[in-house]
Protein backbone atom coordinates (compact mmCIF):
# COMPACT_ATOMS: atom_id res chain seq x y z
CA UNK A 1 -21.84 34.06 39.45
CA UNK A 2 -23.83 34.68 42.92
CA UNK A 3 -26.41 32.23 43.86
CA UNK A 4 -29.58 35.06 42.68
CA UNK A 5 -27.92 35.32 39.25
CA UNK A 6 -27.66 31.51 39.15
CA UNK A 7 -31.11 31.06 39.69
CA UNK A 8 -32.37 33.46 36.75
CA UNK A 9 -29.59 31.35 34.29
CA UNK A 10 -31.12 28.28 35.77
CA UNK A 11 -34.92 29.22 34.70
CA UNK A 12 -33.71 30.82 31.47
CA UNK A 13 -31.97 27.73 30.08
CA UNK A 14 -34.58 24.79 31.77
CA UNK A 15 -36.94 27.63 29.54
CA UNK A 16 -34.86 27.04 26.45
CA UNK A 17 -34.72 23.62 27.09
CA UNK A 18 -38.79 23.29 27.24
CA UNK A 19 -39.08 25.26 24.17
CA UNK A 20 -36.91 23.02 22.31
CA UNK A 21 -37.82 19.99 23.43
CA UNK A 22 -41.75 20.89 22.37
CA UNK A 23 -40.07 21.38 19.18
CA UNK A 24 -37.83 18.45 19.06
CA UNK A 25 -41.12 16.15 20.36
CA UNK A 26 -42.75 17.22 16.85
CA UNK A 27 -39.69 16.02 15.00
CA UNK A 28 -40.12 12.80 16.78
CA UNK A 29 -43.79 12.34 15.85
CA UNK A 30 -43.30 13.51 12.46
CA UNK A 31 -40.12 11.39 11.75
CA UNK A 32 -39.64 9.04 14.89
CA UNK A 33 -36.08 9.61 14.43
CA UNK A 34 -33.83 7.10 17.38
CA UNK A 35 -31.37 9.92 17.00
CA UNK A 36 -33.02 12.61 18.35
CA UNK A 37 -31.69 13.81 21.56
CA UNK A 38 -34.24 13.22 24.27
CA UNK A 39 -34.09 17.08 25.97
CA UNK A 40 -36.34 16.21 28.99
CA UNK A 41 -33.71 13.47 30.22
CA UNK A 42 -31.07 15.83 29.34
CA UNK A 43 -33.02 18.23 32.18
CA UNK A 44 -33.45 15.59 34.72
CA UNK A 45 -29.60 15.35 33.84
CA UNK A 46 -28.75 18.69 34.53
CA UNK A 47 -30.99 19.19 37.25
CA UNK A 48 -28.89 16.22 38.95
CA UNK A 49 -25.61 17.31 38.23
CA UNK A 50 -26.71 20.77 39.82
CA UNK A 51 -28.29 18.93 42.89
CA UNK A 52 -24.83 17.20 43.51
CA UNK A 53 -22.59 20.65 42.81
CA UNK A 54 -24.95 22.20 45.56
CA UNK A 55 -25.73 19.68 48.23
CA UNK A 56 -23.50 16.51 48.23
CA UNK A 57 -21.21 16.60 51.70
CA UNK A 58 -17.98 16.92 49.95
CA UNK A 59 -17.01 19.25 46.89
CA UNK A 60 -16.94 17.39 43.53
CA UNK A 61 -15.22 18.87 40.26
CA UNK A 62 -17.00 19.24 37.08
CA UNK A 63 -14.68 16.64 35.04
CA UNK A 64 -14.62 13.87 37.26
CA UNK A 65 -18.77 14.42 37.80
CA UNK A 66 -19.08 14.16 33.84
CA UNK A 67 -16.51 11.76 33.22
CA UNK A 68 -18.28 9.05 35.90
CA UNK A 69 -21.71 10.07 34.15
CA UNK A 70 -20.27 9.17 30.89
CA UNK A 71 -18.55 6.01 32.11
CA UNK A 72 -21.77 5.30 33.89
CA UNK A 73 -23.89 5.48 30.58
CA UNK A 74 -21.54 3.33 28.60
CA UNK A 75 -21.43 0.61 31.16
CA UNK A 76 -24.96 -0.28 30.98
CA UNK A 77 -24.55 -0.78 26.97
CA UNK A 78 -22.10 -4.03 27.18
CA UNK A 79 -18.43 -4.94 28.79
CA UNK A 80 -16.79 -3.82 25.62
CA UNK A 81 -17.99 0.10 25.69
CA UNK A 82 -16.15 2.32 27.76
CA UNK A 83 -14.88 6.15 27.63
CA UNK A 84 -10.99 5.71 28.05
CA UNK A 85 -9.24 8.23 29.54
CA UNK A 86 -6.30 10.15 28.30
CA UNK A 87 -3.75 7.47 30.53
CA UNK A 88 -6.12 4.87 29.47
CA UNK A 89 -6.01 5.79 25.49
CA UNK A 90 -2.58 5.99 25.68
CA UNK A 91 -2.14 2.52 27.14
CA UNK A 92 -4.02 1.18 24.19
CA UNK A 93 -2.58 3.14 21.58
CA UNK A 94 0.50 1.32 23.17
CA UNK A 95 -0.78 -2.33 23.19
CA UNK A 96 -1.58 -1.92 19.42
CA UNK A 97 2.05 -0.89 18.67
CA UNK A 98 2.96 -2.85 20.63
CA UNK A 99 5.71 -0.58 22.68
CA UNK A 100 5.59 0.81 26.15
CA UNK A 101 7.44 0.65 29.43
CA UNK A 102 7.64 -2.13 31.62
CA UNK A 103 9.35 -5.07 32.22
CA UNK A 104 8.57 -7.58 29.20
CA UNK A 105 6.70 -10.01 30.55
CA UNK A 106 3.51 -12.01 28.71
CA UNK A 107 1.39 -13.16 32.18
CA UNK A 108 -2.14 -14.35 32.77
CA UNK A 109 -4.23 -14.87 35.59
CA UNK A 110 -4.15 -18.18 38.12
CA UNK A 111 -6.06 -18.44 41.07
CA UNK A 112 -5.73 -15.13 42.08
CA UNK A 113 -2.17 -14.86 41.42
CA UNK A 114 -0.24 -13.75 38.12
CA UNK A 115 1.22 -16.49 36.44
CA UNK A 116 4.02 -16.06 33.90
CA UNK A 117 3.75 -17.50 30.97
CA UNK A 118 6.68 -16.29 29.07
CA UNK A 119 9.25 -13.76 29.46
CA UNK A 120 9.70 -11.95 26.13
CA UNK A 121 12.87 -12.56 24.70
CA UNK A 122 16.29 -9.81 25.76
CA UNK A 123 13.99 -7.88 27.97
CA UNK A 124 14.45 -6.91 31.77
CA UNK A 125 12.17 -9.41 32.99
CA UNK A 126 14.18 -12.51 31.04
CA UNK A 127 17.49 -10.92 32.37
CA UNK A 128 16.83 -10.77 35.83
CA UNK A 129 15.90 -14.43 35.36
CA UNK A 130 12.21 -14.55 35.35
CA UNK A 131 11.29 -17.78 33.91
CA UNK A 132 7.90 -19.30 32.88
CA UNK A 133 5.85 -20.48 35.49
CA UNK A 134 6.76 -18.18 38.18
CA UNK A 135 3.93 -17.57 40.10
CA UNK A 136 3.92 -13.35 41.27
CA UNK A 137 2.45 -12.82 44.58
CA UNK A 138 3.75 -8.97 45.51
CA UNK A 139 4.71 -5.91 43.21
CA UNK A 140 6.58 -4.13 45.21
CA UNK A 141 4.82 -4.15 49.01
CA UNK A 142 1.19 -4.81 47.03
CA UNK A 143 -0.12 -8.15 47.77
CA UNK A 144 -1.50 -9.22 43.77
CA UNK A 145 -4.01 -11.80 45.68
CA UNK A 146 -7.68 -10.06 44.10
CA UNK A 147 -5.94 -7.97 42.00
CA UNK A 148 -7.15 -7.70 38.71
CA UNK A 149 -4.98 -8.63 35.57
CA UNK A 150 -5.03 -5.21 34.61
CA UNK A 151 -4.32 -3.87 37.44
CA UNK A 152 -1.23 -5.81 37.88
CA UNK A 153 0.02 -4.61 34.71
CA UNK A 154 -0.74 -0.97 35.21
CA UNK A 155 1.76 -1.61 38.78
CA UNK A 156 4.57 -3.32 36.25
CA UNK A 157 4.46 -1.01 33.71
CA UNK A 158 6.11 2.39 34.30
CA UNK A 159 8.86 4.99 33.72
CA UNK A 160 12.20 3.20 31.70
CA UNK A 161 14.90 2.76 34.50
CA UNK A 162 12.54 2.80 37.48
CA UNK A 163 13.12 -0.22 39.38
CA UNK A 164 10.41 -2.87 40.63
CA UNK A 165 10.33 -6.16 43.17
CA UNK A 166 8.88 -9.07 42.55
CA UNK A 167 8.26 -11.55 44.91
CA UNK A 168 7.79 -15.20 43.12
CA UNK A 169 7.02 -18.57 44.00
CA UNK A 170 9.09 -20.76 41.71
CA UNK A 171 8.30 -24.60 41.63
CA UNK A 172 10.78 -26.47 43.34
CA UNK A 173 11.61 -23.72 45.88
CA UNK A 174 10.72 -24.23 49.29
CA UNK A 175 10.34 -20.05 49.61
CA UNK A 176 9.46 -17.18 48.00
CA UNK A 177 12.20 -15.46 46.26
CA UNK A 178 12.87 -12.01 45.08
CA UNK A 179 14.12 -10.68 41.91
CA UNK A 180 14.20 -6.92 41.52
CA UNK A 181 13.86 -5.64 37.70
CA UNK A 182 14.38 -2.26 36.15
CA UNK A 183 11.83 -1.67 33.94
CA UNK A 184 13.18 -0.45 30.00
CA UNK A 185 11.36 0.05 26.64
CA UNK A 186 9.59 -2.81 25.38
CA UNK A 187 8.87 -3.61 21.66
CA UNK A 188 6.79 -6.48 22.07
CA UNK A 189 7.09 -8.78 19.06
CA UNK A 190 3.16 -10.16 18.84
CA UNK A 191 4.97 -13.62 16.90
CA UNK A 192 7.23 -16.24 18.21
CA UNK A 193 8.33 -19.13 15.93
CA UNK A 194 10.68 -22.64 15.71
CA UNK A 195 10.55 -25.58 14.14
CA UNK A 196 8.96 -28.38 15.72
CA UNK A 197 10.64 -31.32 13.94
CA UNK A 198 12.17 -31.04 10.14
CA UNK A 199 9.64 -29.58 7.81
CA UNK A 200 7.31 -28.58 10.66
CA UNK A 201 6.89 -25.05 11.75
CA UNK A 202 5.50 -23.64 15.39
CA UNK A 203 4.09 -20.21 15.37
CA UNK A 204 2.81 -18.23 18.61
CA UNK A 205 0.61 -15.22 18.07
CA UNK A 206 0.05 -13.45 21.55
CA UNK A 207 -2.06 -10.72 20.67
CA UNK A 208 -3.02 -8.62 17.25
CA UNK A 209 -1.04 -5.61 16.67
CA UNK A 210 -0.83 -3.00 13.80
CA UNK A 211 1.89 -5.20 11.89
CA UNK A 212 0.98 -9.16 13.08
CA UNK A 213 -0.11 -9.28 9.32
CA UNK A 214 3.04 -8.35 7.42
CA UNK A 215 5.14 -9.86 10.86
CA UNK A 216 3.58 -13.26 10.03
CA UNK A 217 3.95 -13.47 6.13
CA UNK A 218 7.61 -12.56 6.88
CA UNK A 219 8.10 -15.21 9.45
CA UNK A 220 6.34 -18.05 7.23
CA UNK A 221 8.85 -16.97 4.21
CA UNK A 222 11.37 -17.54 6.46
CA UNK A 223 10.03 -20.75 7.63
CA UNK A 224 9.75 -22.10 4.60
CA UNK A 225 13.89 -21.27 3.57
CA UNK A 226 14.30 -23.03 6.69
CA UNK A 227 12.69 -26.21 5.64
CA UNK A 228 14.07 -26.31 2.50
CA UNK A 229 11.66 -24.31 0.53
CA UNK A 230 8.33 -25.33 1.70
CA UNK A 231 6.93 -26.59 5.00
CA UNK A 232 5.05 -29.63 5.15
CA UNK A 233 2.87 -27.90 8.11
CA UNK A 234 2.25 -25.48 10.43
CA UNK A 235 0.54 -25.26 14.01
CA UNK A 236 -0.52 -21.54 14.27
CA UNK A 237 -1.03 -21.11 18.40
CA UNK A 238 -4.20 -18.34 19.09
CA UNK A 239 -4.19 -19.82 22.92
CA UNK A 240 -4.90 -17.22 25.28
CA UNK A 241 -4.68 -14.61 22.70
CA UNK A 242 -7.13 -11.91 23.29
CA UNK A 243 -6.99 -10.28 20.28
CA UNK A 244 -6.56 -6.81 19.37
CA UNK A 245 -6.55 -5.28 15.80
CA UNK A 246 -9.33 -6.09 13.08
CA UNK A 247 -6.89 -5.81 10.69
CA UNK A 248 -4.40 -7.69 11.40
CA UNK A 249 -6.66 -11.03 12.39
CA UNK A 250 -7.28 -10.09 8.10
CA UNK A 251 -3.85 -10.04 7.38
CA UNK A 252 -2.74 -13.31 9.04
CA UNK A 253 -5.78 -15.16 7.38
CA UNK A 254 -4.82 -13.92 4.45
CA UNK A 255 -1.63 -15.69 4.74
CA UNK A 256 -3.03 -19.13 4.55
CA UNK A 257 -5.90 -18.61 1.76
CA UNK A 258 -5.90 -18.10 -2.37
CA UNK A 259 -8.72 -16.02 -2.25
CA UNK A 260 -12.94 -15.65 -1.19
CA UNK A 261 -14.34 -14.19 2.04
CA UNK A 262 -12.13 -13.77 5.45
CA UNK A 263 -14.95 -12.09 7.42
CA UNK A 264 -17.61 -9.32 7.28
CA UNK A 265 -19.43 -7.28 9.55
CA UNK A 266 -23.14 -5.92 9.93
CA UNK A 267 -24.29 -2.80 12.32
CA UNK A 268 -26.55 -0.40 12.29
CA UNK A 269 -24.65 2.33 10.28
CA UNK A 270 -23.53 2.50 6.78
CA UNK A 271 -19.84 2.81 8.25
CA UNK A 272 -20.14 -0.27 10.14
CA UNK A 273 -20.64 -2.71 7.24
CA UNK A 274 -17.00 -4.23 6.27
CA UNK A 275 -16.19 -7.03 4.17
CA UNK A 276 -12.76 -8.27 3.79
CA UNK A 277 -11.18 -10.87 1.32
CA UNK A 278 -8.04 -12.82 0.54
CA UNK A 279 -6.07 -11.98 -2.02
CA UNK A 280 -3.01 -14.78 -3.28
CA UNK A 281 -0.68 -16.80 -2.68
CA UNK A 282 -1.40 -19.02 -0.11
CA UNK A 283 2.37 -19.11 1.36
CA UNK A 284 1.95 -22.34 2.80
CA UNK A 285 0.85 -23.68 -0.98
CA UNK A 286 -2.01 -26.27 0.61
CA UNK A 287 0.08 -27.69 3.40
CA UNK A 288 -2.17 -28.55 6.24
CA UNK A 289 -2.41 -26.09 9.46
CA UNK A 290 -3.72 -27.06 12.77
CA UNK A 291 -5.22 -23.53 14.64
CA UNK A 292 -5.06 -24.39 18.78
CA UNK A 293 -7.29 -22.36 20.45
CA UNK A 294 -8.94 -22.29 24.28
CA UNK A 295 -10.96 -20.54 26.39
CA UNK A 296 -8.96 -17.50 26.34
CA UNK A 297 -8.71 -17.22 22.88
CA UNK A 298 -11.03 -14.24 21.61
CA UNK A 299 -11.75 -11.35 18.75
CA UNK A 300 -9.35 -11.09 16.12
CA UNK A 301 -8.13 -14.84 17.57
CA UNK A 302 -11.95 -16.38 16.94
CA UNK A 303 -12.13 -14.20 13.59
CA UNK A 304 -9.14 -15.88 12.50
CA UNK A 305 -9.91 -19.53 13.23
CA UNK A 306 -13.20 -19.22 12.10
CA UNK A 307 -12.22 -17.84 8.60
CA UNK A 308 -9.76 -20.64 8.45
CA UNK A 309 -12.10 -23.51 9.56
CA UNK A 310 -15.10 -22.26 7.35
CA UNK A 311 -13.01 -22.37 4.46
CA UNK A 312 -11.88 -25.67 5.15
CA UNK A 313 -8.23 -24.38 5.49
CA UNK A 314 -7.36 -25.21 8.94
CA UNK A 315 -8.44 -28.28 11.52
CA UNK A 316 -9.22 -25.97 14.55
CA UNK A 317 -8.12 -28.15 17.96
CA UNK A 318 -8.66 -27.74 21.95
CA UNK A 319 -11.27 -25.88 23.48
CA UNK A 320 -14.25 -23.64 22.85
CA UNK A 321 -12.92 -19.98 22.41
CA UNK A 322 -14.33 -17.01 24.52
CA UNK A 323 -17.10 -15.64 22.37
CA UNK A 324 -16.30 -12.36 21.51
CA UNK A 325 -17.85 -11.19 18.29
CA UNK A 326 -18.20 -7.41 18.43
CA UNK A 327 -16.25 -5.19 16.86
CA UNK A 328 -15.26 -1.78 18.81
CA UNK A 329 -14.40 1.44 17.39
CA UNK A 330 -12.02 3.90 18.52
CA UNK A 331 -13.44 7.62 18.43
CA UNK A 332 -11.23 9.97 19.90
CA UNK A 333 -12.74 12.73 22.23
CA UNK A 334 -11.76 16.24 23.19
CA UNK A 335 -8.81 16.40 26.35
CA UNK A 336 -7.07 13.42 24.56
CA UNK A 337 -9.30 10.94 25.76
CA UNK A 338 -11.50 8.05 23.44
CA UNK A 339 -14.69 6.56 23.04
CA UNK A 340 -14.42 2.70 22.63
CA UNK A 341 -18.05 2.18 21.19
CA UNK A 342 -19.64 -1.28 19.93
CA UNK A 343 -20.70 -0.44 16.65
CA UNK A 344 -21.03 -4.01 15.00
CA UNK A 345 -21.16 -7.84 15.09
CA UNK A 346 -19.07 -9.64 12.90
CA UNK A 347 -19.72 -13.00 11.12
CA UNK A 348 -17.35 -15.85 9.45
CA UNK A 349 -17.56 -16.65 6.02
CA UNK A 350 -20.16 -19.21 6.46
CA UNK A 351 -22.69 -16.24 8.02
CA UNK A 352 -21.96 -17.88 11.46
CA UNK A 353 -21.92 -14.75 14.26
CA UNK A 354 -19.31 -16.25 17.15
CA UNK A 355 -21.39 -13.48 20.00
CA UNK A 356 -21.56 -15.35 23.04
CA UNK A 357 -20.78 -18.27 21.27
CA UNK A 358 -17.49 -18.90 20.51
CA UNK A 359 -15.43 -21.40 18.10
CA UNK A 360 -15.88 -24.93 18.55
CA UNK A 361 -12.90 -26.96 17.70
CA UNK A 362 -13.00 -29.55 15.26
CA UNK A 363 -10.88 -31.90 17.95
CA UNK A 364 -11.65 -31.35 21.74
CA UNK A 365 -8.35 -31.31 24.35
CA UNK A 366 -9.14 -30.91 27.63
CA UNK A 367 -7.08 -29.46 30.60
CA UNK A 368 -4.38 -32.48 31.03
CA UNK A 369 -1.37 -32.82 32.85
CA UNK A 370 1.18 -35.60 31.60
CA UNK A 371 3.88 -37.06 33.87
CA UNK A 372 6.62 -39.72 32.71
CA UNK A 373 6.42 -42.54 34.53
CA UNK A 374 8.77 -44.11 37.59
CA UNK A 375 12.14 -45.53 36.25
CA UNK A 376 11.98 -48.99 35.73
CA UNK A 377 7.97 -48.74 35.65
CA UNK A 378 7.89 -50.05 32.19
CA UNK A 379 7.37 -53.76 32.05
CA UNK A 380 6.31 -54.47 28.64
CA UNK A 381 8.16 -57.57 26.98
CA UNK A 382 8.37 -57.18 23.31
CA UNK A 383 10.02 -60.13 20.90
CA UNK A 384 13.64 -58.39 20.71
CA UNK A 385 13.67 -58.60 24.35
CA UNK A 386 13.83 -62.53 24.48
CA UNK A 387 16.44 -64.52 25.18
CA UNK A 388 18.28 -65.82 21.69
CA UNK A 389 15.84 -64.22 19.10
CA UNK A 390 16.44 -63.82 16.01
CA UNK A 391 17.91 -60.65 14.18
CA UNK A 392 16.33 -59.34 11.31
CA UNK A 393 18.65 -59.56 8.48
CA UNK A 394 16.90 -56.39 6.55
CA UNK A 395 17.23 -53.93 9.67
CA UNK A 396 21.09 -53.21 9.46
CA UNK A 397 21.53 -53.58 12.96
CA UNK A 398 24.61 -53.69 14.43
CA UNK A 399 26.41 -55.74 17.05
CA UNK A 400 24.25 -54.79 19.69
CA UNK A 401 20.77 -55.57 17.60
CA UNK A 402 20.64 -52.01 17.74
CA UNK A 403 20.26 -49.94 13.89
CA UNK A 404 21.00 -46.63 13.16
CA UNK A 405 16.66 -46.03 12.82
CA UNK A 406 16.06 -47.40 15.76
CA UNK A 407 18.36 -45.11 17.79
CA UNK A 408 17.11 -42.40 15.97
CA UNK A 409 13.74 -43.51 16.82
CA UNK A 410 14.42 -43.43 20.35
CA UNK A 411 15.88 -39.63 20.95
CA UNK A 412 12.59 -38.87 19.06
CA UNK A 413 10.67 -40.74 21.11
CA UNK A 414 12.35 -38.71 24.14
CA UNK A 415 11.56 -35.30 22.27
CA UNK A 416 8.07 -35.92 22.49
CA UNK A 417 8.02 -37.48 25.90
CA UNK A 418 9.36 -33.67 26.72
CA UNK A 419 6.75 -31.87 24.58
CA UNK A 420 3.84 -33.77 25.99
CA UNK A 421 5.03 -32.59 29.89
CA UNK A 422 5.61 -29.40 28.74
CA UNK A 423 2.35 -29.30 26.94
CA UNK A 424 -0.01 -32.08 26.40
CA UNK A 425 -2.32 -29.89 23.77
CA UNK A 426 0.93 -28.84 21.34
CA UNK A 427 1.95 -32.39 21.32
CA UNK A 428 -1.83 -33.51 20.40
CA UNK A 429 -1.65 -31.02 17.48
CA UNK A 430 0.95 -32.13 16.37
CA UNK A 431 0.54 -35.80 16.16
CA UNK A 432 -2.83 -34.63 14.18
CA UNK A 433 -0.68 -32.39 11.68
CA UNK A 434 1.58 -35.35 11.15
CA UNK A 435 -1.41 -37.53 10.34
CA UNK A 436 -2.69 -34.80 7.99
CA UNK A 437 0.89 -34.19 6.20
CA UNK A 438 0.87 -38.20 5.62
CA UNK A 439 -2.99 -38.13 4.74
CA UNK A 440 -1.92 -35.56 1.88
CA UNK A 441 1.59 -36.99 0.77
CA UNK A 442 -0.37 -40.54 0.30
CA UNK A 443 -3.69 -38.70 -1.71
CA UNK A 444 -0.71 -37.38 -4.40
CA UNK A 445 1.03 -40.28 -4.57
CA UNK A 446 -1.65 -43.17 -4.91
CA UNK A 447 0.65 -46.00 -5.57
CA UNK A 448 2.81 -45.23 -2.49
């Protein structure tokens, strides 16, 4: 099309335009409808857009002018709108399935660094011998000092055999090292679980995928062969867990309640109101749960705990979670890319919204470090320490003044020593549990 015949298409459609909107300015005074589409923006729009085409000093193309007009209009809505591109779909299509390529590692953010906090179990990362606590500083020849977390991730992940170096600070080693992975398939398995001491189960839920629901009520049927038929408790870990599928933060409540509200949401649409309730068995039957939760814990993590502390389920301990209470939905757009749009809030069972506001726990933990203390520091005297005292005859000690509980006391003693290092707020929550487990064995058996 010349530049004359531009012109003339130009007039002709701004007249359509002015035509229509006089007629679309009637429906508004007639209905005031808020989803009309306001035409006279729409040709201050396209009067831009042409401006730009024509006179800006380089040459822009059409998509990437609409897509940053797009992106531009959802960004002034809230952080959690956003037009995804087709990559950018894909990569969360892939974080709800929770498969992808890369190198199988679950990291976080630490003062400008990425900090591992776990690599996932018979991946590359855990092969090459990444261990927890490495500290990345370079991908490759890219310093990760400002990078942000996503971007880091979209440098590990990649093609399945393509290789990648790392260049770590490790604690205890006086240099940086290198450890070069190749990056594979990896099925990320949201849920990690042991057994904390006989009877007491440990579950880790690192993010909320498509089948955390039915991966959980599998694991705590397992846990509860492994402790004999039932567990006494559980500590369910949402720490750092930024959430991910509505569905499945549903599904794992559901796990630990009879029946009655889980959560519901409220927007401005028909399709936005949700309401979701658990149906039975409880598979823990009653035993108490402890929910730790921090400042990274958020969405489907906060719907969870706040279902379960509402209810009265679950003793909710550490810190004050993120906030997050919106709900997003996924509408996919021509070219194969989405439209993540905020469409409602949603609310615990008690009506409570958690926007901007977050969980608070029941029992506060803050940030704390615990070191054993210098051999030889301990100088307490206690009465079996004194020269010729006397045994006691109901203890079955042996020749030593040593029994059989008190040994086994001691390696127990030395088990927690190591899970207060290696962290202070799982060893908090579970001296709590083991005061609720006793609390409840004592209220069914009054005469014990």
């Amino acid at each position: 099309m010349n530049r004359s015949n531009f012109r003339v298409f130009r007039r002709t459609f701004f007249l359509v335009l002015t035509a229509a909107l006089a007629t679309q300015r009637g429906v508004l005074a007639a209905d005031d409808d808020p989803t009309s589409i306001p035409l006279e923006q729409i040709r201050v729009f396209t009067e831009v857009l042409h401006l730009i085409k024509r006179d800006y000093v380089e040459p822009v193309d059409d998509k990437t002018l609409l897509e940053n007009a797009i992106r531009g209009m959802l960004s002034g809505l809230d952080p959690h709108s956003a037009y995804l591109s087709d990559t950018e779909y894909t990569g969360l299509q892939e974080g709800t399935t929770g498969e992808f390529g890369g190198l199988g590692l679950e990291v976080g953010l630490e003062d400008g660094f990425i900090r591992v906090i776990a690599p996932i179990d018979d991946t590359p990362a855990q092969r090459a011998g990444v261990q927890a606590g490495d500290l990345i500083v370079r991908l490759d020849d890219t310093p990760v000092k400002g990078m942000s977390l996503d971007d880091a991730i979209d440098l590990m992940r990649g093609a399945p055999g393509a290789p990648i170096l790392l260049t770590i600070m490790r604690e205890g080693q006086d240099a940086p090292m290198t450890i070069e992975v190749i990056r594979d398939i990896i099925k990320v398995k949201s849920i990690r679980t042991r057994m904390l001491e006989p009877g007491i189960a440990y579950v880790r839920i690192s993010q909320f995928q498509a089948s955390t629901g039915n991966d959980l009520r599998a694991a705590v049927v397992e846990l509860n062969e492994q402790a004999g038929g039932a567990l006494k408790g559980l500590v369910l870990d949402l720490r750092n867990n930024p959430g991910g599928v509505l569905g499945a933060a549903v599904g794992v409540a559901d796990v630990f309640l009879e029946d009655g509200l889980i959560v519901y949401t409220k927007g401005r649409i028909e399709d936005s109101e949700y309401e979701a309730r658990a149906r039975p068995p409880d598979l823990l039957a009653g035993a108490p749960v402890i929910v730790l939760v921090n400042e990274g814990s958020a969405s489907a993590s906060e719907i969870v705990a706040g279902a379960l502390q509402d209810r009265g389920r679950a003793l909710i301990v550490g810190r004050k979670s993120f906030g997050k209470g919106s709900v997003q939905t996924i509408l996919p757009m021509p070219g194969d890319a989405a439209l993540k749009l905020t469409t409602a809030l949603y609310y615990t069972p008690s009506g409570r919204s958690i926007q901007a506001e977050g969980i608070k726990p029941d029992i506060t933990i803050g940030k704390l470090r615990v070191e054993a203390p210098e051999s030889g520091a301990n100088t307490v005297i206690t009465e079996a320490d004194l020269s010729r005292h006397l045994q006691n005859a109901t203890s079955g000690a042996d020749s030593n003044g040593t029994s059989d509980d008190e040994s086994s006391a001691e390696d127990t003693v030395t088990d927690a020593a190591s899970l207060a290092s290696q962290d202070y707020e799982l060893y908090e929550a579970l001296n709590v549990l083991k005061g609720m487990i006793l609390m409840q064995a004592r209220a069914s058996n009054p005469t014990h």
